[in-house]
C-alpha atoms as a PDB file:
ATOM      1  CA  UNK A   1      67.784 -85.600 -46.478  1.00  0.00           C
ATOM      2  CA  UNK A   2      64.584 -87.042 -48.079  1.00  0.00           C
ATOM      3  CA  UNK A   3      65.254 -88.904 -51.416  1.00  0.00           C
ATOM      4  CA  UNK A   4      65.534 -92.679 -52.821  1.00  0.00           C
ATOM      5  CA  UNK A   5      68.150 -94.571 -54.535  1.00  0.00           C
ATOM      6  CA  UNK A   6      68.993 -98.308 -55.698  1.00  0.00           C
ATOM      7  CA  UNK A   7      70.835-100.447 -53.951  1.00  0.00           C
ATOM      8  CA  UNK A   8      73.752-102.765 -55.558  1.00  0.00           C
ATOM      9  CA  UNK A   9      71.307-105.207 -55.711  1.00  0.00           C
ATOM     10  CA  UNK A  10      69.442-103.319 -58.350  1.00  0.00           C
ATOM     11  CA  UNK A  11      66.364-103.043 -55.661  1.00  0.00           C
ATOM     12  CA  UNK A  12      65.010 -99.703 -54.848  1.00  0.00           C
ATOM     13  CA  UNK A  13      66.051 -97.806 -51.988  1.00  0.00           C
ATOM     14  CA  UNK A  14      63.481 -96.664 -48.941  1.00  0.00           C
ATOM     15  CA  UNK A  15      62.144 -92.962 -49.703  1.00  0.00           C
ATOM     16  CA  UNK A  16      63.461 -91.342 -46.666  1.00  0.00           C
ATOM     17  CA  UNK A  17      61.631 -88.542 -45.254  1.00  0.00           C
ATOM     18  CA  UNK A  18      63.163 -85.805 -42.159  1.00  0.00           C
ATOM     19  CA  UNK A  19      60.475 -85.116 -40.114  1.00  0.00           C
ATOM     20  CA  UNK A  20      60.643 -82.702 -36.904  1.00  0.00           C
ATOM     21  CA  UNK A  21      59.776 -83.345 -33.028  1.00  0.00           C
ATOM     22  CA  UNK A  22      59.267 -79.460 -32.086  1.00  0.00           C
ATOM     23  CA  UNK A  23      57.206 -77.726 -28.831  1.00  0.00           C
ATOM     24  CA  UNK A  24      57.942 -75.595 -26.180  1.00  0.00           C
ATOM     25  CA  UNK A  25      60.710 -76.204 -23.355  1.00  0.00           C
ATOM     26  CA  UNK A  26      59.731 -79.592 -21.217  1.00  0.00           C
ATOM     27  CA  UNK A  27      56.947 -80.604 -23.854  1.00  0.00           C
ATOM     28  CA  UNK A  28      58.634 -84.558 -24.475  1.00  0.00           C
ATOM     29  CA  UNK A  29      60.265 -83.998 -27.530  1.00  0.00           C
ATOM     30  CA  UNK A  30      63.045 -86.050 -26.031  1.00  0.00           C
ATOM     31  CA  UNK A  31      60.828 -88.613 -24.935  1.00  0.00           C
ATOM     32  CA  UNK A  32      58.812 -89.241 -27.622  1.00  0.00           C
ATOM     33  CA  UNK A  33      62.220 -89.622 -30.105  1.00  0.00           C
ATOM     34  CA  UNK A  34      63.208 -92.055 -27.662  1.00  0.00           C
ATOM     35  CA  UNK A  35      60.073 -94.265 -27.681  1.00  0.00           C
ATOM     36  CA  UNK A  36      59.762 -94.536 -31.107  1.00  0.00           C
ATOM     37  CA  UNK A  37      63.099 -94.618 -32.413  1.00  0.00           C
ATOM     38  CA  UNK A  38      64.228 -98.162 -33.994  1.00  0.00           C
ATOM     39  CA  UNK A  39      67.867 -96.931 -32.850  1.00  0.00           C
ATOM     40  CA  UNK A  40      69.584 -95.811 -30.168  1.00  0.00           C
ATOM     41  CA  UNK A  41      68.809 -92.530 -30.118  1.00  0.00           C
ATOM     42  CA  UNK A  42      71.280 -89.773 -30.591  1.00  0.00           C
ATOM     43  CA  UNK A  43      70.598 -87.021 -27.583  1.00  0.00           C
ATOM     44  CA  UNK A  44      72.411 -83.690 -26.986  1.00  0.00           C
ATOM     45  CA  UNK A  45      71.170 -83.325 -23.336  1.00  0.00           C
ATOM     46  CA  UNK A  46      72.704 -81.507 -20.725  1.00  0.00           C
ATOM     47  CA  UNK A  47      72.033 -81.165 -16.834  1.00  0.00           C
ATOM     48  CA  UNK A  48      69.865 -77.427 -16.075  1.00  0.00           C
ATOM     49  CA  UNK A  49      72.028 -75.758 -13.874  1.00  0.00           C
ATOM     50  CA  UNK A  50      72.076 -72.909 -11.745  1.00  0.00           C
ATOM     51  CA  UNK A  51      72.150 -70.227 -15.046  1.00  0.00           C
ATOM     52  CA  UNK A  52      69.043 -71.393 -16.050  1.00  0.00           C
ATOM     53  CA  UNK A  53      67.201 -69.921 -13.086  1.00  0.00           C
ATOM     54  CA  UNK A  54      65.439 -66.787 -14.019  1.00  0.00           C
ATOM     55  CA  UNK A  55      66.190 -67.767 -17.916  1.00  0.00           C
ATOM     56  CA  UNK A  56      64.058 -71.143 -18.067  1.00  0.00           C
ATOM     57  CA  UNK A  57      60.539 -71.107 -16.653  1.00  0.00           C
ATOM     58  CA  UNK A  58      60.035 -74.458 -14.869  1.00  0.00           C
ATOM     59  CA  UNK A  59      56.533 -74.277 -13.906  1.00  0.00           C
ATOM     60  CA  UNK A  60      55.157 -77.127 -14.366  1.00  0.00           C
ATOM     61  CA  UNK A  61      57.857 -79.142 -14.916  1.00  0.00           C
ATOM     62  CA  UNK A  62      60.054 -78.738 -11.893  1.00  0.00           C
ATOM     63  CA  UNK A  63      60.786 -82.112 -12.267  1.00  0.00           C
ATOM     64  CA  UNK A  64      62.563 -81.710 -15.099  1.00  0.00           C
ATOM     65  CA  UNK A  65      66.758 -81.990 -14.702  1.00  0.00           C
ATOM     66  CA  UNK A  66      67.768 -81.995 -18.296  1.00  0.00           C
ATOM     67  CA  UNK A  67      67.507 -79.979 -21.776  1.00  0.00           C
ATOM     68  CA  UNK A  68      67.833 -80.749 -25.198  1.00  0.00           C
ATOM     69  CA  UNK A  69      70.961 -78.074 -26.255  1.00  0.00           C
ATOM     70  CA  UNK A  70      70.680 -79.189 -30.039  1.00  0.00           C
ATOM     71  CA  UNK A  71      68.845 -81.814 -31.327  1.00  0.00           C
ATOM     72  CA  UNK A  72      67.799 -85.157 -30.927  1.00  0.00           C
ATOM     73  CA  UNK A  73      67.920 -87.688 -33.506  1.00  0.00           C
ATOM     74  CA  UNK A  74      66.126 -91.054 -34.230  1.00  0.00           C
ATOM     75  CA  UNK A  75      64.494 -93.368 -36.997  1.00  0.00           C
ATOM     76  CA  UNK A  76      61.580 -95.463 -37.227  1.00  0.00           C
ATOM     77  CA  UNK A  77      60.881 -97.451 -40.336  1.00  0.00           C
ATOM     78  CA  UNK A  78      57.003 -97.004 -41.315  1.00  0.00           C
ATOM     79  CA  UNK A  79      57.123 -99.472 -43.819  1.00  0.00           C
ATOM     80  CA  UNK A  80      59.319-100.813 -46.822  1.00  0.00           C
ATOM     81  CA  UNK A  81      59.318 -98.259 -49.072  1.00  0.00           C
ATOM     82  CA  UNK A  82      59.771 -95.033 -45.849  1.00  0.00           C
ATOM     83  CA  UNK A  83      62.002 -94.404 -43.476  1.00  0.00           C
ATOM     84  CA  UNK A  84      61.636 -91.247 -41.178  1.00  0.00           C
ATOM     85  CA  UNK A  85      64.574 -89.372 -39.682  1.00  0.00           C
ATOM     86  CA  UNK A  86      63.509 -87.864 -36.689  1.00  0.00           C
ATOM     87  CA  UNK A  87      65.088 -84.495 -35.435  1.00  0.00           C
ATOM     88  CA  UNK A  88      63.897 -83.406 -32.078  1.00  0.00           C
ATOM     89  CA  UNK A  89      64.340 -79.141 -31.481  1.00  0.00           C
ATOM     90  CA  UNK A  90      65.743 -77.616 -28.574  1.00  0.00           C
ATOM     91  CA  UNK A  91      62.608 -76.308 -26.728  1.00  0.00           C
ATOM     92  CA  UNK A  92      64.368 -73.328 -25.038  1.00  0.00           C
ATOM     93  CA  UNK A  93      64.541 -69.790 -26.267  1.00  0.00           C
ATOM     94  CA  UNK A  94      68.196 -69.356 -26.241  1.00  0.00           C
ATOM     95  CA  UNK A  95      68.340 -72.133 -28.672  1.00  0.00           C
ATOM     96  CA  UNK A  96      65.759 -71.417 -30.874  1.00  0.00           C
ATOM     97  CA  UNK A  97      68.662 -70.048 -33.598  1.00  0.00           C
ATOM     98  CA  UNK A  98      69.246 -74.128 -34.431  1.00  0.00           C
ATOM     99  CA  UNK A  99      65.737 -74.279 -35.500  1.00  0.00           C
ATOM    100  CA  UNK A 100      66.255 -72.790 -39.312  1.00  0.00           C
ATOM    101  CA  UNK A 101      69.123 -74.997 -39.738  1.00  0.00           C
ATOM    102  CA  UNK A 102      67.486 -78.033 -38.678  1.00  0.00           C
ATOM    103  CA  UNK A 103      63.941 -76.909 -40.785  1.00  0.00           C
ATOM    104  CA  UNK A 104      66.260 -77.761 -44.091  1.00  0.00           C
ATOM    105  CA  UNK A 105      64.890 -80.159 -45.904  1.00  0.00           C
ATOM    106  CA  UNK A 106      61.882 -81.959 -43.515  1.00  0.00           C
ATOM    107  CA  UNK A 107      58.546 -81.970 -44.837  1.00  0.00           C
ATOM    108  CA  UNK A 108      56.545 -81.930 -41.770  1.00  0.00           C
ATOM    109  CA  UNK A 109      56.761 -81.965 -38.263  1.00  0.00           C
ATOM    110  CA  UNK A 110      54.998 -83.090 -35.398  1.00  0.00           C
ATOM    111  CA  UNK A 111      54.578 -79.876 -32.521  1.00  0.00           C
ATOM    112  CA  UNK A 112      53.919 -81.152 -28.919  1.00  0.00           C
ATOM    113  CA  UNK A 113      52.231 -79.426 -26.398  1.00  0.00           C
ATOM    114  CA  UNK A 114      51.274 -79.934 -23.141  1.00  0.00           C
ATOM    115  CA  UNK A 115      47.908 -78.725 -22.201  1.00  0.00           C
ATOM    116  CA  UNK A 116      49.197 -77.264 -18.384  1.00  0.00           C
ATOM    117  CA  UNK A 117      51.675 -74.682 -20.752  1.00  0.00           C
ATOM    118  CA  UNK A 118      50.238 -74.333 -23.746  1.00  0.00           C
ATOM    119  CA  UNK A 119      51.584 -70.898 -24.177  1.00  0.00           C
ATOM    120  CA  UNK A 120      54.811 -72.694 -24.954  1.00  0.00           C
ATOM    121  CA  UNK A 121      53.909 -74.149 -28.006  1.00  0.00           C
ATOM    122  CA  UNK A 122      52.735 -71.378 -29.719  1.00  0.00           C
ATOM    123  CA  UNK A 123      55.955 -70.451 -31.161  1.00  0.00           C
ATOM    124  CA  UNK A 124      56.445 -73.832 -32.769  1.00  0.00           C
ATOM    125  CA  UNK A 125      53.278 -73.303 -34.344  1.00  0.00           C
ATOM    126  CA  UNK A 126      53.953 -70.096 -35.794  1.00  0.00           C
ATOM    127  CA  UNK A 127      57.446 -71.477 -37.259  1.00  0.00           C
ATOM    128  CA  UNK A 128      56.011 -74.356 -39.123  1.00  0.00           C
ATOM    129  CA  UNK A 129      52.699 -71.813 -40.215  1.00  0.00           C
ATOM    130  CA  UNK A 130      55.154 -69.039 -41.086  1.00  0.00           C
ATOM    131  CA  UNK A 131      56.732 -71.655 -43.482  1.00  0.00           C
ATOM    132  CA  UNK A 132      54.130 -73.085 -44.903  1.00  0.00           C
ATOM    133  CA  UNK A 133      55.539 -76.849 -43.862  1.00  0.00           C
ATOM    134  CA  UNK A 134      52.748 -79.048 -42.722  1.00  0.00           C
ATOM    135  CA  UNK A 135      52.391 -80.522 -39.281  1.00  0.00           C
ATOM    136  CA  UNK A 136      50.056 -82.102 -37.024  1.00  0.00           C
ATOM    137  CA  UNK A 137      49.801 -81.740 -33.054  1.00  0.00           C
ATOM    138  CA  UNK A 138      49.971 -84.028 -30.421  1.00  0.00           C
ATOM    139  CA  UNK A 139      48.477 -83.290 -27.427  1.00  0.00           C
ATOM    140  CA  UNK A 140      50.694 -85.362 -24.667  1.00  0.00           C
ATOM    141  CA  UNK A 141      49.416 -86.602 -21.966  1.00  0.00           C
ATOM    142  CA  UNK A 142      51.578 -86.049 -18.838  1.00  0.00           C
ATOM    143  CA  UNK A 143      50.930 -88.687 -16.341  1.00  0.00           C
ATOM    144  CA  UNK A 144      48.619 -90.682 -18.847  1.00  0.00           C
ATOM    145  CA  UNK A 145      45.888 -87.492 -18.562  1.00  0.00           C
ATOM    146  CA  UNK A 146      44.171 -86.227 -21.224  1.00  0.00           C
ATOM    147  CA  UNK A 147      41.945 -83.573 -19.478  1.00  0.00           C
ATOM    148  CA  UNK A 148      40.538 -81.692 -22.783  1.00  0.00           C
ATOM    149  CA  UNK A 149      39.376 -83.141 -26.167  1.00  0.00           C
ATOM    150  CA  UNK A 150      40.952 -82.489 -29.539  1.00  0.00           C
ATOM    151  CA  UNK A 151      38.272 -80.071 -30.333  1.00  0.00           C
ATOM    152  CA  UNK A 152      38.638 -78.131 -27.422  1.00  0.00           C
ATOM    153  CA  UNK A 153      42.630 -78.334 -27.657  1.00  0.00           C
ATOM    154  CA  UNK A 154      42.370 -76.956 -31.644  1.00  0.00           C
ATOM    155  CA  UNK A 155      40.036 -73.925 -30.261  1.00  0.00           C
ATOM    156  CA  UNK A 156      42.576 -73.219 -27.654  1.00  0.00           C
ATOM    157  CA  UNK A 157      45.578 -72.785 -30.114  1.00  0.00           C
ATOM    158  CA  UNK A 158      43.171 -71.396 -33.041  1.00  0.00           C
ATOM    159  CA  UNK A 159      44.542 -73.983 -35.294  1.00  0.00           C
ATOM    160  CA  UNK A 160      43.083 -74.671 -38.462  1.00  0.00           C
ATOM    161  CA  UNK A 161      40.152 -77.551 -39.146  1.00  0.00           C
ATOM    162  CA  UNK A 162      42.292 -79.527 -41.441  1.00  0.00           C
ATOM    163  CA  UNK A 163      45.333 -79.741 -38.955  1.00  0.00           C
ATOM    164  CA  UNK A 164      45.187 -83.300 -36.910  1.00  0.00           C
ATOM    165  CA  UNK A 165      44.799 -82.812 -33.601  1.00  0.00           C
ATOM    166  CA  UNK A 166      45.768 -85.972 -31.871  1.00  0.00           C
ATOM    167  CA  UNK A 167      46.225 -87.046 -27.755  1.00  0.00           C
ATOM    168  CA  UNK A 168      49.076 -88.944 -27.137  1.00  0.00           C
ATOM    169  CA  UNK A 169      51.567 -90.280 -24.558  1.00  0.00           C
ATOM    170  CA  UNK A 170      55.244 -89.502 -25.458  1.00  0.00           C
ATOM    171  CA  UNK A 171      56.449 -92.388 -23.522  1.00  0.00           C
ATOM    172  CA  UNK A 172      54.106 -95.079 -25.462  1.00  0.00           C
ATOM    173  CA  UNK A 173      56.089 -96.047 -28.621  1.00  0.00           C
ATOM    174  CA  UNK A 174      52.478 -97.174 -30.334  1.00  0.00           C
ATOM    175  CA  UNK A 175      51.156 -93.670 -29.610  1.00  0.00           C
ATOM    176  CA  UNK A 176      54.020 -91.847 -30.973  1.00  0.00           C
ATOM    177  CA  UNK A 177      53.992 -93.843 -33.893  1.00  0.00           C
ATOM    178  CA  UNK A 178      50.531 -92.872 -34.493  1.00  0.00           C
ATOM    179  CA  UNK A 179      51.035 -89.521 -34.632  1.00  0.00           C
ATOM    180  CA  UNK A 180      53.678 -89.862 -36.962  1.00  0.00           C
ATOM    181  CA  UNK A 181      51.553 -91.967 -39.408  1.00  0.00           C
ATOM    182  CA  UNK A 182      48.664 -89.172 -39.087  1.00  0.00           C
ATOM    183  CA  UNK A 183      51.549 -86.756 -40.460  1.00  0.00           C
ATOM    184  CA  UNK A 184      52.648 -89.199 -43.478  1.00  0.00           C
ATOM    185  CA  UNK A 185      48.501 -89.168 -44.159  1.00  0.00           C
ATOM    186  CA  UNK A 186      48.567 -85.319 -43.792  1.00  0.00           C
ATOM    187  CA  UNK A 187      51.767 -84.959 -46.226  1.00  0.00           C
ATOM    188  CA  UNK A 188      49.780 -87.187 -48.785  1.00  0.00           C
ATOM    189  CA  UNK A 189      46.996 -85.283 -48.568  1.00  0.00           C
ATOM    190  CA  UNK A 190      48.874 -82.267 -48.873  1.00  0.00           C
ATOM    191  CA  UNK A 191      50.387 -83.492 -51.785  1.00  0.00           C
ATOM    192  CA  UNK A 192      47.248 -84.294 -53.637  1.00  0.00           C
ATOM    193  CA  UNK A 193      47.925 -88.266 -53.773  1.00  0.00           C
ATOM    194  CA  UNK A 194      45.460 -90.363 -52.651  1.00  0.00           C
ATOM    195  CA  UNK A 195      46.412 -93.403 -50.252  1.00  0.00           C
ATOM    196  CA  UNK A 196      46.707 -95.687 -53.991  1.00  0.00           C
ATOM    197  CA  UNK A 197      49.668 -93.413 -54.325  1.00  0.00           C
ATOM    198  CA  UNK A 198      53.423 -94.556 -53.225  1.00  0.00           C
ATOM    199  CA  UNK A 199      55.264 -92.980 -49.679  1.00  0.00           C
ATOM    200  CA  UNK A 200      57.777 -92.256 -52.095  1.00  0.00           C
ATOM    201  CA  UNK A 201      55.150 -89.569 -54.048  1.00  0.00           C
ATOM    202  CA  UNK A 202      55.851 -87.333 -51.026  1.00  0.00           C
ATOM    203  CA  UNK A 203      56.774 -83.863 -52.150  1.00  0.00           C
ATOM    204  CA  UNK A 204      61.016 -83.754 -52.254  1.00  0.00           C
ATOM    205  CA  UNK A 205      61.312 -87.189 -51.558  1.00  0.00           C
ATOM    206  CA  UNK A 206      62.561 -87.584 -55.001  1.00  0.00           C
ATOM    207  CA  UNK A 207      60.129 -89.947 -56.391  1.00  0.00           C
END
């Protein structure tokens, strides 16, 4: 999904780049597509019924009355020249299966947690570590709190030093886009281009 082309006009194209929204179940993966996206956002939810008892753990987050069951799906134009496609992951363990498909093709992702459950982030991290596809973390804020700094968040989940660790508030749309520009920064980096370089140098994006 990430690639460039020229439109009739002979101009070029926006590089466009799939990036994932991934975290644990109740994390604001929904939320924070929805705040950012330039579009109406495309949502797979579906009310938590009585099945899920015993199956999802709520604690926490008994507030919560809906689940992703697929994906989500927005877009936010960063500038120009790049255009992300969001993808949002099912947070639950029963639909974890959806996450290889949906890995094809993005170059980074963003993982959420929420510092009450951090425990249910940890096997987004391992996904995106186990495939070697960069990401950075947001640390959201439930209720506009942000009781622990960055430093103390990246000791917690034994992240690397040169993974962003940012605080955020899913519901903000200048927040979330923060954290996605932090992730464009970290795929440059990644890619050994300096900030001279074009978006459209992104590894894959066909540039």
């Amino acid at each position: 999904m990430a690639g460039s082309d020229t439109t009739v006009t002979g101009a070029a194209a926006p590089d466009t780049v799939k990036i994932l929204i991934a975290g644990g179940f109740g994390v604001g993966k929904t939320t924070m597509v929805g705040s950012v996206s330039e579009i109406v956002p495309l949502r797979t939810e579906e009310p938590l019924t009585a099945t899920s008892l015993g199956v999802d753990d709520l604690a926490g987050i008994e507030e919560k009355k809906a689940t992703t069951v697929a994906l989500d799906f927005g877009r936010i134009t960063i500038s120009p020249e790049l255009v992300l496609y969001l993808f949002g992951t099912p947070g639950q363990q029963r639909f974890w299966f959806m996450w290889n498909d949906l890995a094809i093709g993005a170059l980074g992702a963003v993982v959420l947690v929420d510092v009450r459950r951090p425990e249910s982030s940890f096997a987004a991290l391992d996904f995106f570590e186990r495939r070697r596809i960069p990401f950075v973390i947001g640390v959201n804020g439930f209720h506009g709190l942000h009781p622990y700094r960055p430093d103390e968040v990246r000791e917690a989940l034994a992240v690397p030093a040169n993974t962003p660790v940012l605080l955020c508030d899913a519901r903000q749309r200048e927040s979330s886009r923060d954290v996605l520009i932090a992730l464009i920064d970290r795929l440059i980096s990644v890619a050994g281009v300096g900030r001279a370089g074009r978006p459209g140098a992104l590894p894959g994006s066909g540039a």
